[in-house]
C-alpha atoms as a PDB file:
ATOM      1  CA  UNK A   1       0.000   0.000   0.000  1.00  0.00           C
ATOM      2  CA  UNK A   2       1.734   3.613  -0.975  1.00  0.00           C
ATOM      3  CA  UNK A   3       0.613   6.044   1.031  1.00  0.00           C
ATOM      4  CA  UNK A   4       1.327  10.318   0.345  1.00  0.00           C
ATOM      5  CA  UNK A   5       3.688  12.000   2.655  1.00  0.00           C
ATOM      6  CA  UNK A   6       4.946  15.500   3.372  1.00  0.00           C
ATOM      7  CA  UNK A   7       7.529  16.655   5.472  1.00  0.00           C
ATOM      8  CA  UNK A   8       6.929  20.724   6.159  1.00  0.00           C
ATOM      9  CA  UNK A   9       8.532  23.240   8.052  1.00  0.00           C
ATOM     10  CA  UNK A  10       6.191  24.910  10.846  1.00  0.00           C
ATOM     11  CA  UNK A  11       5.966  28.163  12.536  1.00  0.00           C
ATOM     12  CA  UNK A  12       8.689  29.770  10.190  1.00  0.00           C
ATOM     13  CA  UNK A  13       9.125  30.920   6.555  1.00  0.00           C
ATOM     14  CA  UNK A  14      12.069  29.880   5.557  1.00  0.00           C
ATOM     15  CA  UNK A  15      13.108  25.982   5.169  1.00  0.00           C
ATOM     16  CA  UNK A  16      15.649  24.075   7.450  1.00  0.00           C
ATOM     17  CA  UNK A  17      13.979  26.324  10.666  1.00  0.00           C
ATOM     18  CA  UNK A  18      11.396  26.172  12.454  1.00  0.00           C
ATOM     19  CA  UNK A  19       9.849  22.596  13.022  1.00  0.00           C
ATOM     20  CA  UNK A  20       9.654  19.383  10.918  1.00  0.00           C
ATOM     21  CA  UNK A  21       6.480  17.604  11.382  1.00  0.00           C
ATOM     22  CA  UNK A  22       5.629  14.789   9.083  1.00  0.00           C
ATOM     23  CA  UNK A  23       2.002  14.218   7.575  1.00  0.00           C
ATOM     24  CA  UNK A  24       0.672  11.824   6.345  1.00  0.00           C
ATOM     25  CA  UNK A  25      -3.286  12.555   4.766  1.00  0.00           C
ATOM     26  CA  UNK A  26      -5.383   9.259   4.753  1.00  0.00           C
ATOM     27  CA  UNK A  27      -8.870   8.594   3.513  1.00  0.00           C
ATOM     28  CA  UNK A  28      -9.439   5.974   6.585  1.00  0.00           C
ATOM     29  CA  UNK A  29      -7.696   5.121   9.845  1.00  0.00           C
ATOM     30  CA  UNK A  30      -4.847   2.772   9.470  1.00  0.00           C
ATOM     31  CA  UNK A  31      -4.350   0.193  12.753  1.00  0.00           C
ATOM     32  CA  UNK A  32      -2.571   2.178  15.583  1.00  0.00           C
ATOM     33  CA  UNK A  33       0.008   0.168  15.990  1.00  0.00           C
ATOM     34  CA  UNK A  34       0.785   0.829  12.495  1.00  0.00           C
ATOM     35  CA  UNK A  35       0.799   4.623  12.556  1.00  0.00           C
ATOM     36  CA  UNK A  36       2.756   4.129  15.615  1.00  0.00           C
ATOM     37  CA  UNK A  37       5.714   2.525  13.436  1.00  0.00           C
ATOM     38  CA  UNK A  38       5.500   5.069  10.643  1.00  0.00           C
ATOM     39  CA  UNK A  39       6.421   8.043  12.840  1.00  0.00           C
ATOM     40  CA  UNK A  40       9.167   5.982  14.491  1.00  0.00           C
ATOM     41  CA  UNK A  41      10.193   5.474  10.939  1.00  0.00           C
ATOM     42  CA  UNK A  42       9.964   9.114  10.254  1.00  0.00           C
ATOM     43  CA  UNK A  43      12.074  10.358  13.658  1.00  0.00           C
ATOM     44  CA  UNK A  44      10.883  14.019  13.669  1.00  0.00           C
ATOM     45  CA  UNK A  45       9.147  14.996  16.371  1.00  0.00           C
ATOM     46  CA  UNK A  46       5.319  14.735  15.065  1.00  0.00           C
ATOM     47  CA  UNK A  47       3.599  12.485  12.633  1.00  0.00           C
ATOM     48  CA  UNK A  48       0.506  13.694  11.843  1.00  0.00           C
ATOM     49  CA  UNK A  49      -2.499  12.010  10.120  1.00  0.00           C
ATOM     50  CA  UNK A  50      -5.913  12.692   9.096  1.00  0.00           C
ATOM     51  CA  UNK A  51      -9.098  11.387   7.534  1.00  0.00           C
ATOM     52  CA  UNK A  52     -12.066  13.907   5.780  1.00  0.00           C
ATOM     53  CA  UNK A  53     -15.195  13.762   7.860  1.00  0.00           C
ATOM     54  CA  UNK A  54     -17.057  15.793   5.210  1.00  0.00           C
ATOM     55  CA  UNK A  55     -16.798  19.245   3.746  1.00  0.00           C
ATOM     56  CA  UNK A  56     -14.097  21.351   5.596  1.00  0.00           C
ATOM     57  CA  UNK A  57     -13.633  18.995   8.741  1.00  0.00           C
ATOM     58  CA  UNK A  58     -11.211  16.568   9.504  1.00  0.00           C
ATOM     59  CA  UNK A  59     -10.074  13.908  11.803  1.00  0.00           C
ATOM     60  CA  UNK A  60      -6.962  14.267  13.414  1.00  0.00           C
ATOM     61  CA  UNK A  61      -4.206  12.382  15.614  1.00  0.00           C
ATOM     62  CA  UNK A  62      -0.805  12.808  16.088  1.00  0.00           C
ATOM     63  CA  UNK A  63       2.182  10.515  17.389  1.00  0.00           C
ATOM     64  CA  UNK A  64       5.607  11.284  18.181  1.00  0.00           C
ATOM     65  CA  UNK A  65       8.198   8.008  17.791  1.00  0.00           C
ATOM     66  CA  UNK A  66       7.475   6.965  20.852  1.00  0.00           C
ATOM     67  CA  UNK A  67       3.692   7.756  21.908  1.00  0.00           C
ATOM     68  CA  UNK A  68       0.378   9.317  20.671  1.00  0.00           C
ATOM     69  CA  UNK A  69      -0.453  13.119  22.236  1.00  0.00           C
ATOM     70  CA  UNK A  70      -3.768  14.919  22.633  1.00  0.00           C
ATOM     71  CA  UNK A  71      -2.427  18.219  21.302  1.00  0.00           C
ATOM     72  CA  UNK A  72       0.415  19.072  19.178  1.00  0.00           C
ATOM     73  CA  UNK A  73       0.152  22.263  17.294  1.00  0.00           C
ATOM     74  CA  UNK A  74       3.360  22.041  14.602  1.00  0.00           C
ATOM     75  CA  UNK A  75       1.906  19.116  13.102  1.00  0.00           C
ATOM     76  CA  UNK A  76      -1.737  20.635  13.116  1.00  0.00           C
ATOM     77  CA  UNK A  77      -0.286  23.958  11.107  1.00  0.00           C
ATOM     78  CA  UNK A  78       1.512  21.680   8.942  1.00  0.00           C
ATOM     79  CA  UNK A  79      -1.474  19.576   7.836  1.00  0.00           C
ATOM     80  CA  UNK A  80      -3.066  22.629   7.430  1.00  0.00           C
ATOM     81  CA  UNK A  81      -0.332  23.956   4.699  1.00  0.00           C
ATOM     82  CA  UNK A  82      -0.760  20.297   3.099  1.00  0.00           C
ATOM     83  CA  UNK A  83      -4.840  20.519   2.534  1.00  0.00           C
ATOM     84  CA  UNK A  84      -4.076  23.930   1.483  1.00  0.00           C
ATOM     85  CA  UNK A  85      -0.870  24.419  -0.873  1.00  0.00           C
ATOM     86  CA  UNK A  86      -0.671  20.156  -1.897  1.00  0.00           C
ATOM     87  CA  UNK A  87      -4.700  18.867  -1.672  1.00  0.00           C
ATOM     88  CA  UNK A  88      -6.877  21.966  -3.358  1.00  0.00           C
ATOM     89  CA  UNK A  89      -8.622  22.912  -0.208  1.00  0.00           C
ATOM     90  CA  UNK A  90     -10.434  26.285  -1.199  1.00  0.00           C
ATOM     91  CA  UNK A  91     -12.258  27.471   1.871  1.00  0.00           C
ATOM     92  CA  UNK A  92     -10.485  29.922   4.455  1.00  0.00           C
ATOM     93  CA  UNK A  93     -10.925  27.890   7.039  1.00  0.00           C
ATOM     94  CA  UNK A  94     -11.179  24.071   7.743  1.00  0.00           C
ATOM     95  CA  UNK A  95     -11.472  22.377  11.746  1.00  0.00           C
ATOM     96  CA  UNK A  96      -9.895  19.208  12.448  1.00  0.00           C
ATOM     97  CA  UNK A  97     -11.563  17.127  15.405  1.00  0.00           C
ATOM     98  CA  UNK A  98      -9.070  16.155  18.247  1.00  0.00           C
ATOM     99  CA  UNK A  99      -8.515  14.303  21.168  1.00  0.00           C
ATOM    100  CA  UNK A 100      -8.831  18.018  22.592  1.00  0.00           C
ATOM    101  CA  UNK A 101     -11.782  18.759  20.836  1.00  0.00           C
ATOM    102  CA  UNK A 102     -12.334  20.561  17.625  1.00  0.00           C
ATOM    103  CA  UNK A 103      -9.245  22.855  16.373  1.00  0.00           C
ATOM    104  CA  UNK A 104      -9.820  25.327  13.950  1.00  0.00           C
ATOM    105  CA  UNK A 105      -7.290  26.730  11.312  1.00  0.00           C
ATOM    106  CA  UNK A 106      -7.995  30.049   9.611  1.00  0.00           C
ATOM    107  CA  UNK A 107      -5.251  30.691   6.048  1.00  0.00           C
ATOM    108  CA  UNK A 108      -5.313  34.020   5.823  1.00  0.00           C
ATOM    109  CA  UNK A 109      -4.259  36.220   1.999  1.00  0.00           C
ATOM    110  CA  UNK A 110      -0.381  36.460   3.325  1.00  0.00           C
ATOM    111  CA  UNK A 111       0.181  32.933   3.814  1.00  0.00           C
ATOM    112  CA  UNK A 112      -0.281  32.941   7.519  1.00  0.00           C
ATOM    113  CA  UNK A 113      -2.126  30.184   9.418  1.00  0.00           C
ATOM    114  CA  UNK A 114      -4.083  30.700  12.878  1.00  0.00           C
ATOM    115  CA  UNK A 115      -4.825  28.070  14.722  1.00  0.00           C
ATOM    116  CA  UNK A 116      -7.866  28.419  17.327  1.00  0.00           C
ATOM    117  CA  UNK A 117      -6.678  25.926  20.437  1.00  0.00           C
ATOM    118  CA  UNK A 118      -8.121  25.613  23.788  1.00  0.00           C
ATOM    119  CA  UNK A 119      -6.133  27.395  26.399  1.00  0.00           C
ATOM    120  CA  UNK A 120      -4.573  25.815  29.700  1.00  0.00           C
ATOM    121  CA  UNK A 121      -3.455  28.089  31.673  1.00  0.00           C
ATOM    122  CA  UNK A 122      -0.944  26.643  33.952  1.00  0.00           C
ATOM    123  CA  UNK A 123      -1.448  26.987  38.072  1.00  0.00           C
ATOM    124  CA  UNK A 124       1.480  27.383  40.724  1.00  0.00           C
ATOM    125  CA  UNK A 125       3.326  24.704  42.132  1.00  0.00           C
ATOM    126  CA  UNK A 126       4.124  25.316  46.023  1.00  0.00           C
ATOM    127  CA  UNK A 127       6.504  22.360  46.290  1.00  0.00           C
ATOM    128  CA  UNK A 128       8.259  21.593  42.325  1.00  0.00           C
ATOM    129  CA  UNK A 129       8.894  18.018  41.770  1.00  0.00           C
ATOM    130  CA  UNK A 130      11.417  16.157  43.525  1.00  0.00           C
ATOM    131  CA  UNK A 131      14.837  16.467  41.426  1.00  0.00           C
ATOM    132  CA  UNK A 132      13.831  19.204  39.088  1.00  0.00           C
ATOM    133  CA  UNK A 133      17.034  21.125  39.513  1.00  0.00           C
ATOM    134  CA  UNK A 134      19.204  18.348  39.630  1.00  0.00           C
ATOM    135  CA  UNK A 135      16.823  17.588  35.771  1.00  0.00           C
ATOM    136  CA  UNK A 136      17.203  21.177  34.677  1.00  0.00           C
ATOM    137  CA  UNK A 137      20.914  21.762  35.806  1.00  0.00           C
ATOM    138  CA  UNK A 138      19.433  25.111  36.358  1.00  0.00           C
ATOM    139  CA  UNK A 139      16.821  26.549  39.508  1.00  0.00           C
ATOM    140  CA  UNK A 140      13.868  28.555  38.163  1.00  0.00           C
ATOM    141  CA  UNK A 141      12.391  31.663  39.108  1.00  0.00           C
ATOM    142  CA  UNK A 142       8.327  29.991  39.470  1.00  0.00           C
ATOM    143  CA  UNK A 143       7.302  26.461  38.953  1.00  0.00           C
ATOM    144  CA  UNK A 144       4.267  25.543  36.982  1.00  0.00           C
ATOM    145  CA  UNK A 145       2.197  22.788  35.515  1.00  0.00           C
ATOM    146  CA  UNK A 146      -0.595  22.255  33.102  1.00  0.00           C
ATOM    147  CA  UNK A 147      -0.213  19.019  31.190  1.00  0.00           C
ATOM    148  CA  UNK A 148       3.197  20.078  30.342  1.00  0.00           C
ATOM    149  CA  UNK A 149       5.720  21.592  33.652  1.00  0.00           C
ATOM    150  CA  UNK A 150       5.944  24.907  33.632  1.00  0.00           C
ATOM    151  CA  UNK A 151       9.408  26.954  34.538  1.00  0.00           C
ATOM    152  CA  UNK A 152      10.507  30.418  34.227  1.00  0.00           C
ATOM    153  CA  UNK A 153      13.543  32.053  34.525  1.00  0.00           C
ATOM    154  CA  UNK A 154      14.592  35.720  34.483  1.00  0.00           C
ATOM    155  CA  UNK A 155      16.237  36.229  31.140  1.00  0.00           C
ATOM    156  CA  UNK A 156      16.247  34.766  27.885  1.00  0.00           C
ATOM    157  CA  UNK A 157      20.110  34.241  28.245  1.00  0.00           C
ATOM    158  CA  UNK A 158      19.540  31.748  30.948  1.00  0.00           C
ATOM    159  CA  UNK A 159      16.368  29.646  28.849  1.00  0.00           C
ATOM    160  CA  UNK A 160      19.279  29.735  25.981  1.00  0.00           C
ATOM    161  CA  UNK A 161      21.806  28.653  28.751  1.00  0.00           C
ATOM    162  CA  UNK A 162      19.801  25.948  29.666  1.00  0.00           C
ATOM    163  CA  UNK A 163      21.292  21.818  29.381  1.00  0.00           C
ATOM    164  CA  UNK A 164      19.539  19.711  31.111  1.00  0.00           C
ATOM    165  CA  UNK A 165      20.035  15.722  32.062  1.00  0.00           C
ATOM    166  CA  UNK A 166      17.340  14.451  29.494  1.00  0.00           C
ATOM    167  CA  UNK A 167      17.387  11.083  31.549  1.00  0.00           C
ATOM    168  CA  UNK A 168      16.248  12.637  34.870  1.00  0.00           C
ATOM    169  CA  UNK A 169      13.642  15.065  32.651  1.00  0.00           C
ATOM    170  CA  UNK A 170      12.165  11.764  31.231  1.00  0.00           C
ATOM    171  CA  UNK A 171      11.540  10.368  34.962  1.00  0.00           C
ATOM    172  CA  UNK A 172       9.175  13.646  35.692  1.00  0.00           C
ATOM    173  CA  UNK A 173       5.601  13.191  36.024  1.00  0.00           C
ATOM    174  CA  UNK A 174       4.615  15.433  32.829  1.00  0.00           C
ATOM    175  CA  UNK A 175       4.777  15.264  29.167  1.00  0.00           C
ATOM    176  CA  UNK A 176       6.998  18.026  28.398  1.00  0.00           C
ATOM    177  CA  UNK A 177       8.922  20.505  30.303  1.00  0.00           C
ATOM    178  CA  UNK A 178       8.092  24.389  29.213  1.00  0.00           C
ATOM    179  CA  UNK A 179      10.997  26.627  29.886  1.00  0.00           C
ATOM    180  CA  UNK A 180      10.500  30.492  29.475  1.00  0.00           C
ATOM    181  CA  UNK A 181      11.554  34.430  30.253  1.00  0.00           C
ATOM    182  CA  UNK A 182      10.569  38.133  29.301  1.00  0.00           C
ATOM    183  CA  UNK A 183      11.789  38.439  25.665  1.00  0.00           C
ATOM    184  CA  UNK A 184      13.507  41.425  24.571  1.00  0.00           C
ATOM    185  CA  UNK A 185      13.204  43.619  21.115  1.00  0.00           C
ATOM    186  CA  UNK A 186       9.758  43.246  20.290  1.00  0.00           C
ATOM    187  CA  UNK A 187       9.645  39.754  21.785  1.00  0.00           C
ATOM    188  CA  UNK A 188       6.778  39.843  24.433  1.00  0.00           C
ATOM    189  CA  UNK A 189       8.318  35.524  25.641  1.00  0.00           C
ATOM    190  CA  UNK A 190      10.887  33.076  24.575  1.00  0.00           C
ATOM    191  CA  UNK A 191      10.281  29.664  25.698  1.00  0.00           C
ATOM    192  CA  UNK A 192      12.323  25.688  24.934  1.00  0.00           C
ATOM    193  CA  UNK A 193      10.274  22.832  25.155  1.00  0.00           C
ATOM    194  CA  UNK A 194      11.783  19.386  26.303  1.00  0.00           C
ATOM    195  CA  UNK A 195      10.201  16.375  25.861  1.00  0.00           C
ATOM    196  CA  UNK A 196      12.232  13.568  26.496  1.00  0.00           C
ATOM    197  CA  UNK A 197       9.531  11.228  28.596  1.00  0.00           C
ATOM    198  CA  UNK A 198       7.910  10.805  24.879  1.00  0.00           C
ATOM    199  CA  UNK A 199      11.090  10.551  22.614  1.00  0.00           C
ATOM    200  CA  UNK A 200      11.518  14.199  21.989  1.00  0.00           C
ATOM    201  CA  UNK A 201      14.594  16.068  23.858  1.00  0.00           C
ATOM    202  CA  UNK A 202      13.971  18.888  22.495  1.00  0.00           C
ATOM    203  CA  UNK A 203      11.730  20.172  20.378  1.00  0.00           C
ATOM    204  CA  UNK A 204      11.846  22.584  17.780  1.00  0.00           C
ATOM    205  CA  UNK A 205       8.904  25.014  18.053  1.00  0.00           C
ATOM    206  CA  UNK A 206       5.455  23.433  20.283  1.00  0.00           C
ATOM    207  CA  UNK A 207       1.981  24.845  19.007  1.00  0.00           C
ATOM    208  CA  UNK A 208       0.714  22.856  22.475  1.00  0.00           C
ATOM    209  CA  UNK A 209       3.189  24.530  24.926  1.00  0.00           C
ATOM    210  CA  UNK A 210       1.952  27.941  24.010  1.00  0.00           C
ATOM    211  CA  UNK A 211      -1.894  27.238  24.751  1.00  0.00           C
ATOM    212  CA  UNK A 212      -0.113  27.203  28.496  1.00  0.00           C
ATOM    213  CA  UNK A 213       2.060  29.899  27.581  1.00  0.00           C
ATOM    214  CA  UNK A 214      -0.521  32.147  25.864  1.00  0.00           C
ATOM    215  CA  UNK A 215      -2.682  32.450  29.392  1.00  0.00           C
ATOM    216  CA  UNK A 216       0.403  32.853  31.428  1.00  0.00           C
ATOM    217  CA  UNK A 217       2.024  35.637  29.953  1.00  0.00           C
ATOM    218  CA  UNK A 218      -1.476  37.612  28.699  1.00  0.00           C
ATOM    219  CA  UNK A 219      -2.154  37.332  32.571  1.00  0.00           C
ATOM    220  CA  UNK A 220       1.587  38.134  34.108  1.00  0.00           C
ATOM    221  CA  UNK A 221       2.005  41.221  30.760  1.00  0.00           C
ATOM    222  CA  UNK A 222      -1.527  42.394  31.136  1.00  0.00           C
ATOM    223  CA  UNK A 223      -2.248  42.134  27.394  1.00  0.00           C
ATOM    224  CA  UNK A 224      -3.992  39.697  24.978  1.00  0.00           C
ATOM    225  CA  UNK A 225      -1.914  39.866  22.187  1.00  0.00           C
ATOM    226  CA  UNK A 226       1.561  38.994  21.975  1.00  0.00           C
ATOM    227  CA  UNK A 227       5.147  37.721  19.925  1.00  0.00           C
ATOM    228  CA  UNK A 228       6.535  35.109  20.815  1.00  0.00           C
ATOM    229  CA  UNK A 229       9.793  33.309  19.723  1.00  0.00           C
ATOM    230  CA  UNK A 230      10.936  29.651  20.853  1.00  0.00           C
ATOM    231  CA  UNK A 231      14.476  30.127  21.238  1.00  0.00           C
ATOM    232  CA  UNK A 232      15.478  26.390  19.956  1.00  0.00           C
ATOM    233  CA  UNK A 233      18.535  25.838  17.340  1.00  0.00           C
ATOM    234  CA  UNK A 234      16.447  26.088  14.486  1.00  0.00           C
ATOM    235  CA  UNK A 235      13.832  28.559  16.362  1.00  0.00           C
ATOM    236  CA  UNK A 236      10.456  29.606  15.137  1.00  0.00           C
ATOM    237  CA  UNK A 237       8.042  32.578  15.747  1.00  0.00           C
ATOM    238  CA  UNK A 238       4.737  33.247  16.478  1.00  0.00           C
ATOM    239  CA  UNK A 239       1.522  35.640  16.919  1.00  0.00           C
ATOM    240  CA  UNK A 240      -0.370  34.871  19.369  1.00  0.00           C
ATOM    241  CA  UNK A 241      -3.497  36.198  21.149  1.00  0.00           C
ATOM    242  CA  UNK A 242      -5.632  34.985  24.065  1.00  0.00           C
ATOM    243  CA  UNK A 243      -9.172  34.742  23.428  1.00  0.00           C
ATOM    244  CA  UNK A 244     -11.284  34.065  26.137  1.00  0.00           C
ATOM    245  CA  UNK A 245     -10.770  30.652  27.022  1.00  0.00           C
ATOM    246  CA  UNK A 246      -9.284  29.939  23.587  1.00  0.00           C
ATOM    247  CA  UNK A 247      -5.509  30.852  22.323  1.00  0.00           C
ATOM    248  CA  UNK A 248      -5.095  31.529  19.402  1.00  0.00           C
ATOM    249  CA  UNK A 249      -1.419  31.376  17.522  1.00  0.00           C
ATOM    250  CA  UNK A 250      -0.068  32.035  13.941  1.00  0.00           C
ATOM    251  CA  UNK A 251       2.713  31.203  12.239  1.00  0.00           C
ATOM    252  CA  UNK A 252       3.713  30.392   8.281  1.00  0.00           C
ATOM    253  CA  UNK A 253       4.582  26.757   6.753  1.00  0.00           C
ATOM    254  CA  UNK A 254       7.164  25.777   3.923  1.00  0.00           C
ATOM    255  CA  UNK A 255       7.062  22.559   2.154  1.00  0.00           C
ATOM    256  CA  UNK A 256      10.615  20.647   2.116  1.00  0.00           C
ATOM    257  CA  UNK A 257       9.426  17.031   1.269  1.00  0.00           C
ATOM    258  CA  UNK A 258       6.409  15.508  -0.501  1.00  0.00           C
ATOM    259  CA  UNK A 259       6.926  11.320  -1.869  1.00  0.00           C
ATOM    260  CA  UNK A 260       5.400   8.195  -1.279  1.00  0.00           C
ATOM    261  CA  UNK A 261       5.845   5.764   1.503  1.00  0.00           C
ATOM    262  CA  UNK A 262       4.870   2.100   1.276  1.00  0.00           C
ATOM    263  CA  UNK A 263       3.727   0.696   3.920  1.00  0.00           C
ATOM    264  CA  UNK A 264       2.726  -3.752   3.814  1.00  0.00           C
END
């Protein structure tokens, strides 16, 4: 069985940055366990596939090598730029139905996607998990947690700074680990996003860790709109606005990959 595939670049304009998410458009579900093995055979950080449910909606479901998420926002903007620039979608906007409920994507004249993704605003930790320093290499400023840990730091030299033991990350209760500071020249946050515990150390730009993010920092800056950068090796930007309890970020696509897999 040949199956399409496209590797695109996320949350950037320009190929070889931001981040590579793999999809993979389907017109049924394949077995799990077989989706499972494609995005270990892929080894970026996101696999995405989906199935039409009928006009401009879509199923949706996304896998890293190691495990499935509930929310991965790369991989949604990418599959997005697919339907769009690769499958003739003509509409402005199409929603794709998730394990977090239904996501909306809005392609706008410049080339800009917006995706519409529930917001989880993140809620103090008095006492941080048990080794978290020792994990980071590094002690934060405020402790946080959502699905994902939350940490901030003072400056976006010391997020940059940051090298942390991804073995002792992996044994933390959480998915990922959000790190994150003020950001500076027009830069309302930078953030990194670790996610060892799922087969991701780090990951490029994360769509999911700003829907914690978003809240956070419209809350702490006293503003709904906002820039934000994640401050990774290949790095990636984004608009982003809280909207009620939805955030809302943008970012562009580039294609760098489109073939044919085969799959028995």
């Amino acid at each position: 069985m040949l199956l399409p595939l496209y590797q695109i670049d996320a949350f950037t304009d320009q190929i070889f940055a931001g981040n590579p998410a793999a999809v993979c458009p389907l017109t049924a579900w394949l077995p799990e366990a077989t989706m499972q093995a494609i995005a270990a055979e892929n080894n970026v950080a996101e696999t995405a596939f989906f199935v039409p449910r009928g006009g401009s909606e879509y199923e949706i479901r996304w896998f890293t090598p190691a495990a499935e998420v509930d929310l991965c926002g790369h991989a949604t903007l990418a599959s997005a730029h697919v339907l769009f620039r690769h499958l003739n979608f003509s509409g402005e906007e199409l929603t794709f139905h998730s394990k977090s409920g239904p996501l909306r994507v809005r392609h706008a004249a410049d080339g800009r996607f917006t995706l519409d993704f529930p917001s989880r605003p993140p809620h103090h930790l008095d006492v941080p998990p048990t080794g978290l320093p020792d994990a980071l290499r590094a002690t934060p400023l405020e402790v946080l947690a959502s699905r994902d840990l939350m940490v901030r730091f003072n400056s976006e030299a010391e997020v940059l700074a940051l090298h942390p033991d991804f073995a002792k990350l992996a044994n933390l209760e959480y998915l990922g680990i959000i790190a994150t500071a003020p950001g500076t020249n027009g830069i309302d946050f930078v953030s990194r996003f670790f996610a060892p515990r799922v087969g991701v150390p780090e990951d490029p730009v994360t769509g999911s860790a700003h829907a914690t993010l978003i809240p956070y920092w419209a809350q702490r800056l006293g503003k709904t709109e906002l820039r934000a950068r994640q401050i990774s090796a290949r790095g990636g930007d984004l608009w982003c606005e809280l909207r009620g309890d939805r955030a809302l970020m943008s970012g562009y696509a580039v294609t760098y990959l489109k073939g044919e897999i085969e799959v028995r």
